[in-house]
Protein backbone atom coordinates (compact mmCIF):
# COMPACT_ATOMS: atom_id res chain seq x y z
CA UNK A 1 14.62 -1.22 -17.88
CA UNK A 2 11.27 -2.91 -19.12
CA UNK A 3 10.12 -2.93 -15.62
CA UNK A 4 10.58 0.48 -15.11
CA UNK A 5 8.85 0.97 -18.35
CA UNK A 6 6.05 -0.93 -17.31
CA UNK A 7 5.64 0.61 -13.87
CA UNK A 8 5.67 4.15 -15.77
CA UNK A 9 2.73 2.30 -18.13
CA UNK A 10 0.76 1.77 -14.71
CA UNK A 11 1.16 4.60 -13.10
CA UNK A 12 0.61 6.81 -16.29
CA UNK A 13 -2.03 4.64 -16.79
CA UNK A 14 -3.38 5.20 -13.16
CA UNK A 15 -3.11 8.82 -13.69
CA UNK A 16 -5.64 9.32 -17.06
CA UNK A 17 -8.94 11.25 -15.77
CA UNK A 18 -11.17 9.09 -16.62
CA UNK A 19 -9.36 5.47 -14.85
CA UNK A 20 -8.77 7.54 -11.86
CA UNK A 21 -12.49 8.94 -11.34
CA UNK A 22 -13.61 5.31 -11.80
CA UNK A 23 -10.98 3.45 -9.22
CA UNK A 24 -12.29 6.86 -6.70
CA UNK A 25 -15.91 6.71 -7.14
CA UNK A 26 -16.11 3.27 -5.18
CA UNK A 27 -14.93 3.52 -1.67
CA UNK A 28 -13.07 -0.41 -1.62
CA UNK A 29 -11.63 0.25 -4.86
CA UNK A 30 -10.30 3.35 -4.00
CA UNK A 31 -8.41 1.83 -1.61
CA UNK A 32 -7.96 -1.42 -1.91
CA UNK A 33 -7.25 -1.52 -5.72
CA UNK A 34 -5.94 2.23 -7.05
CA UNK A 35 -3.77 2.94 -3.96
CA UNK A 36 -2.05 -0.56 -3.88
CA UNK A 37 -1.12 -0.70 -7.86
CA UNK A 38 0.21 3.13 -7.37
CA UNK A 39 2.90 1.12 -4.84
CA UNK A 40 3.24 -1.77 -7.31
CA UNK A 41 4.51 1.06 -10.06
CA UNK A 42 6.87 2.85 -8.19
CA UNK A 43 8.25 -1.01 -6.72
CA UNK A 44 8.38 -1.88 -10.57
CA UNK A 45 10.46 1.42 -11.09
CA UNK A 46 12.57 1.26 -8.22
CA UNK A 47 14.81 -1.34 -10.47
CA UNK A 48 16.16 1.39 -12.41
CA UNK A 49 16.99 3.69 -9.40
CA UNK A 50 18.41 0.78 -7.38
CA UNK A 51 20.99 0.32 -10.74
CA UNK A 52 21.56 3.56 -10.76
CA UNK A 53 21.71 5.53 -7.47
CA UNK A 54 23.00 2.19 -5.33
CA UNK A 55 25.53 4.15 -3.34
CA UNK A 56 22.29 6.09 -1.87
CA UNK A 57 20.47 3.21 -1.35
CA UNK A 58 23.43 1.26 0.50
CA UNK A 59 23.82 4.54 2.34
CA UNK A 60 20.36 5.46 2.98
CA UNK A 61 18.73 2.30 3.54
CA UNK A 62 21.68 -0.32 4.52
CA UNK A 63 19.66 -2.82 6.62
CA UNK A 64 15.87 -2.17 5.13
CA UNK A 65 14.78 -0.57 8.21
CA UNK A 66 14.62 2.80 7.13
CA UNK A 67 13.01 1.96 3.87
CA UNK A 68 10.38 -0.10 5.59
CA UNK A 69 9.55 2.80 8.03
CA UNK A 70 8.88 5.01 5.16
CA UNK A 71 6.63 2.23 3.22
CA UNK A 72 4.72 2.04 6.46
CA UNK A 73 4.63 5.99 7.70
CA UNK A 74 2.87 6.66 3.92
CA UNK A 75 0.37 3.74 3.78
CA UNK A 76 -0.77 4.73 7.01
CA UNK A 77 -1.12 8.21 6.21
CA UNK A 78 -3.42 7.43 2.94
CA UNK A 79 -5.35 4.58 5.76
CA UNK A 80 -6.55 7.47 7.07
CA UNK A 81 -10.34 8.40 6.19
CA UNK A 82 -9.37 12.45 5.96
CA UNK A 83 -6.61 11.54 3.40
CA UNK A 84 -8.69 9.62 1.32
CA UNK A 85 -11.38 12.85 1.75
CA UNK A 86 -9.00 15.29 0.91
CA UNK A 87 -7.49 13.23 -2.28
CA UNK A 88 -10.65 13.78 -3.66
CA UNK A 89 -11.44 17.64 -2.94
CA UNK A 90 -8.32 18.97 -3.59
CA UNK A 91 -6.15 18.41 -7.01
CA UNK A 92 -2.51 18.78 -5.12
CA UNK A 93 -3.37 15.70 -2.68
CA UNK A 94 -4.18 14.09 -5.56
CA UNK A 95 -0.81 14.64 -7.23
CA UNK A 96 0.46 14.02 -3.33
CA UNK A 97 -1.08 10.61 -3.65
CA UNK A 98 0.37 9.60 -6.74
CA UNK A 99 3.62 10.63 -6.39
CA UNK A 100 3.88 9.58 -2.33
CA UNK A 101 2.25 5.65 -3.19
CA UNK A 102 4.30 4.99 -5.82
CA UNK A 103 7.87 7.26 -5.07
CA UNK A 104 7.56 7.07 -1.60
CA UNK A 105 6.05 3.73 -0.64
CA UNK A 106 6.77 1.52 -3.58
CA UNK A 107 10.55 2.15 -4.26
CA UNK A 108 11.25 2.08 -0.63
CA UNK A 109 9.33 -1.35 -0.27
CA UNK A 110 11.18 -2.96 -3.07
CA UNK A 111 14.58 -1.69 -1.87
CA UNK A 112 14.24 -2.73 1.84
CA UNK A 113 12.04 -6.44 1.30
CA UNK A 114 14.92 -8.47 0.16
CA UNK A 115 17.04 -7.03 2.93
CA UNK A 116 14.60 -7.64 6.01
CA UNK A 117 14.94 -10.83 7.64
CA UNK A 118 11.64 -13.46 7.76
CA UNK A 119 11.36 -12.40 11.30
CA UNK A 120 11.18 -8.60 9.90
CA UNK A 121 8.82 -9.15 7.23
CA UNK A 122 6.53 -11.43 9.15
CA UNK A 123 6.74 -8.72 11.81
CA UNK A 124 5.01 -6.01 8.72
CA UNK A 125 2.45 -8.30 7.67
CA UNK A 126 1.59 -8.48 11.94
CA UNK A 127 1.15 -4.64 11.46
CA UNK A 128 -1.13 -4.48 8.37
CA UNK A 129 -3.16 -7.18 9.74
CA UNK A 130 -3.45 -5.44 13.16
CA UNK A 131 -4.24 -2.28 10.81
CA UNK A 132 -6.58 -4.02 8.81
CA UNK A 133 -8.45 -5.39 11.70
CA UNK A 134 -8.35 -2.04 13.55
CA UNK A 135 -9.26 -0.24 10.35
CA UNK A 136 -11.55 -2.50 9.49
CA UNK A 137 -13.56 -2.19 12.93
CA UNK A 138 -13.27 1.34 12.43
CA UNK A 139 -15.16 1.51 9.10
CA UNK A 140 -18.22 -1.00 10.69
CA UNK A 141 -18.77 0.08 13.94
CA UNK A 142 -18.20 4.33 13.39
CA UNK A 143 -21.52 5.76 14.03
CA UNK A 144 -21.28 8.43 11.66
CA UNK A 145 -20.10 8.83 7.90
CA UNK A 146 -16.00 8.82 7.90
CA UNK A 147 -15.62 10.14 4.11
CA UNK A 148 -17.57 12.81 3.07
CA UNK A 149 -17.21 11.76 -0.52
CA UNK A 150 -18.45 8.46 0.14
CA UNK A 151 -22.02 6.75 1.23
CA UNK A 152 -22.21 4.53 4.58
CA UNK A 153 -22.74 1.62 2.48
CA UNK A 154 -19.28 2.28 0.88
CA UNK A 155 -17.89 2.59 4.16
CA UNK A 156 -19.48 -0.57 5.74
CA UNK A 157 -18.20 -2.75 2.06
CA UNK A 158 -14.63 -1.42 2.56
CA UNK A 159 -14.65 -2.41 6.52
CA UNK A 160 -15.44 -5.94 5.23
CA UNK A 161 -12.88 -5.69 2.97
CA UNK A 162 -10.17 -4.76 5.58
CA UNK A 163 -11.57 -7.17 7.82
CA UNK A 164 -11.17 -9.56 5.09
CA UNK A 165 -7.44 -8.96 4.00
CA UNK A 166 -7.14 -9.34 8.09
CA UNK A 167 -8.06 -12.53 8.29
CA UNK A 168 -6.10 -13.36 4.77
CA UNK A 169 -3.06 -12.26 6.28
CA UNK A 170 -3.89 -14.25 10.02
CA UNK A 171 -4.49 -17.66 7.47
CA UNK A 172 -0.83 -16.77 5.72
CA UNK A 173 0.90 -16.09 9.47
CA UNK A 174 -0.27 -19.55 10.47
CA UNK A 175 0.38 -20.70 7.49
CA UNK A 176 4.23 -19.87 7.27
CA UNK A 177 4.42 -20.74 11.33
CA UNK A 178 3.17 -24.15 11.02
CA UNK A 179 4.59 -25.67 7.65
CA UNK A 180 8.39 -26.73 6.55
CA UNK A 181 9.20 -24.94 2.91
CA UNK A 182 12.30 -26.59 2.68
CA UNK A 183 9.97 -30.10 2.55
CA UNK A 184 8.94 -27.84 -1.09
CA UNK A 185 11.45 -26.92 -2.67
């Protein structure tokens, strides 16, 4: 229950006017910082519906595949430089955002991790980092301005920053190939 409560905290938290124009008005925090703690509320929540909907969730998402498809269909959608635009311009993305981050990405995540296999969840981390390196080249090399709401130089910081995660997630692939945790534990 005290996770739930704090992942209402966050989100509520998230949500005030003034926190939310801040996170927004810089391009890498926007998306790099805002979007990811809206999934790390709703997979603090998701506790309290795993206790107490877990017929729907053995149902629904039996094997984490489902739940993982979900997770990866929404934080691709909000990757997307129009989404970000239109979160801005128009109050009901806004709302979408909130509610589809944290509802629809960070319960499902929570739910479906623990039942993926390492082979599974290395597999995700290979598709953000081919994301984040796609995305990333995306943001650096576009010609023109992607988000209208944003300047170039916001668009050239948060390709770095993809590009960056990228390579953070190549050094924790290698990582997890090449050394022994049961030598660690």
């Amino acid at each position: 229950m005290n996770q739930f409560f704090y992942g209402l905290l966050l989100l509520i938290f998230l949500a005030l006017p003034p926190v939310a124009h801040l996170l927004e008005s810089i391009m890498i925090v926007h998306m790099h910082m805002q979007m990811p703690m809206l999934v790390i509320a709703g997979f603090l929540m998701a506790r309290l519906f795993q206790l107490r909907f877990p017929r729907f969730f053995e149902k629904w998402n039996g094997n984490g595949i489902p739940g993982i498809i979900l997770f990866l269909i929404i934080v691709v959608f909000w990757t997307i430089p129009r989404a970000m635009d239109e979160a801005l311009n128009f109050p009901s993305m806004e709302v979408f955002k909130f509610f589809s981050l944290s509802i629809l990405a960070g319960i499902p995540l929570r739910d479906s991790w623990k039942k993926l296999s390492t082979i599974g969840k290395n597999s995700i981390i290979v598709i953000f980092t081919i994301k984040y390196f796609g995305m990333g080249l995306l943001y650096i090399k576009a010609p023109v301005q992607l988000c209208n709401n944003y300047l170039m130089m916001d668009q050239l910081t948060l390709g770095w920053g993809f590009l960056t995660t990228a390579i953070c997630l190549v050094i924790y692939l290698l990582y997890v190939t090449f050394t022994d945790p049961t030598k660690y534990e």
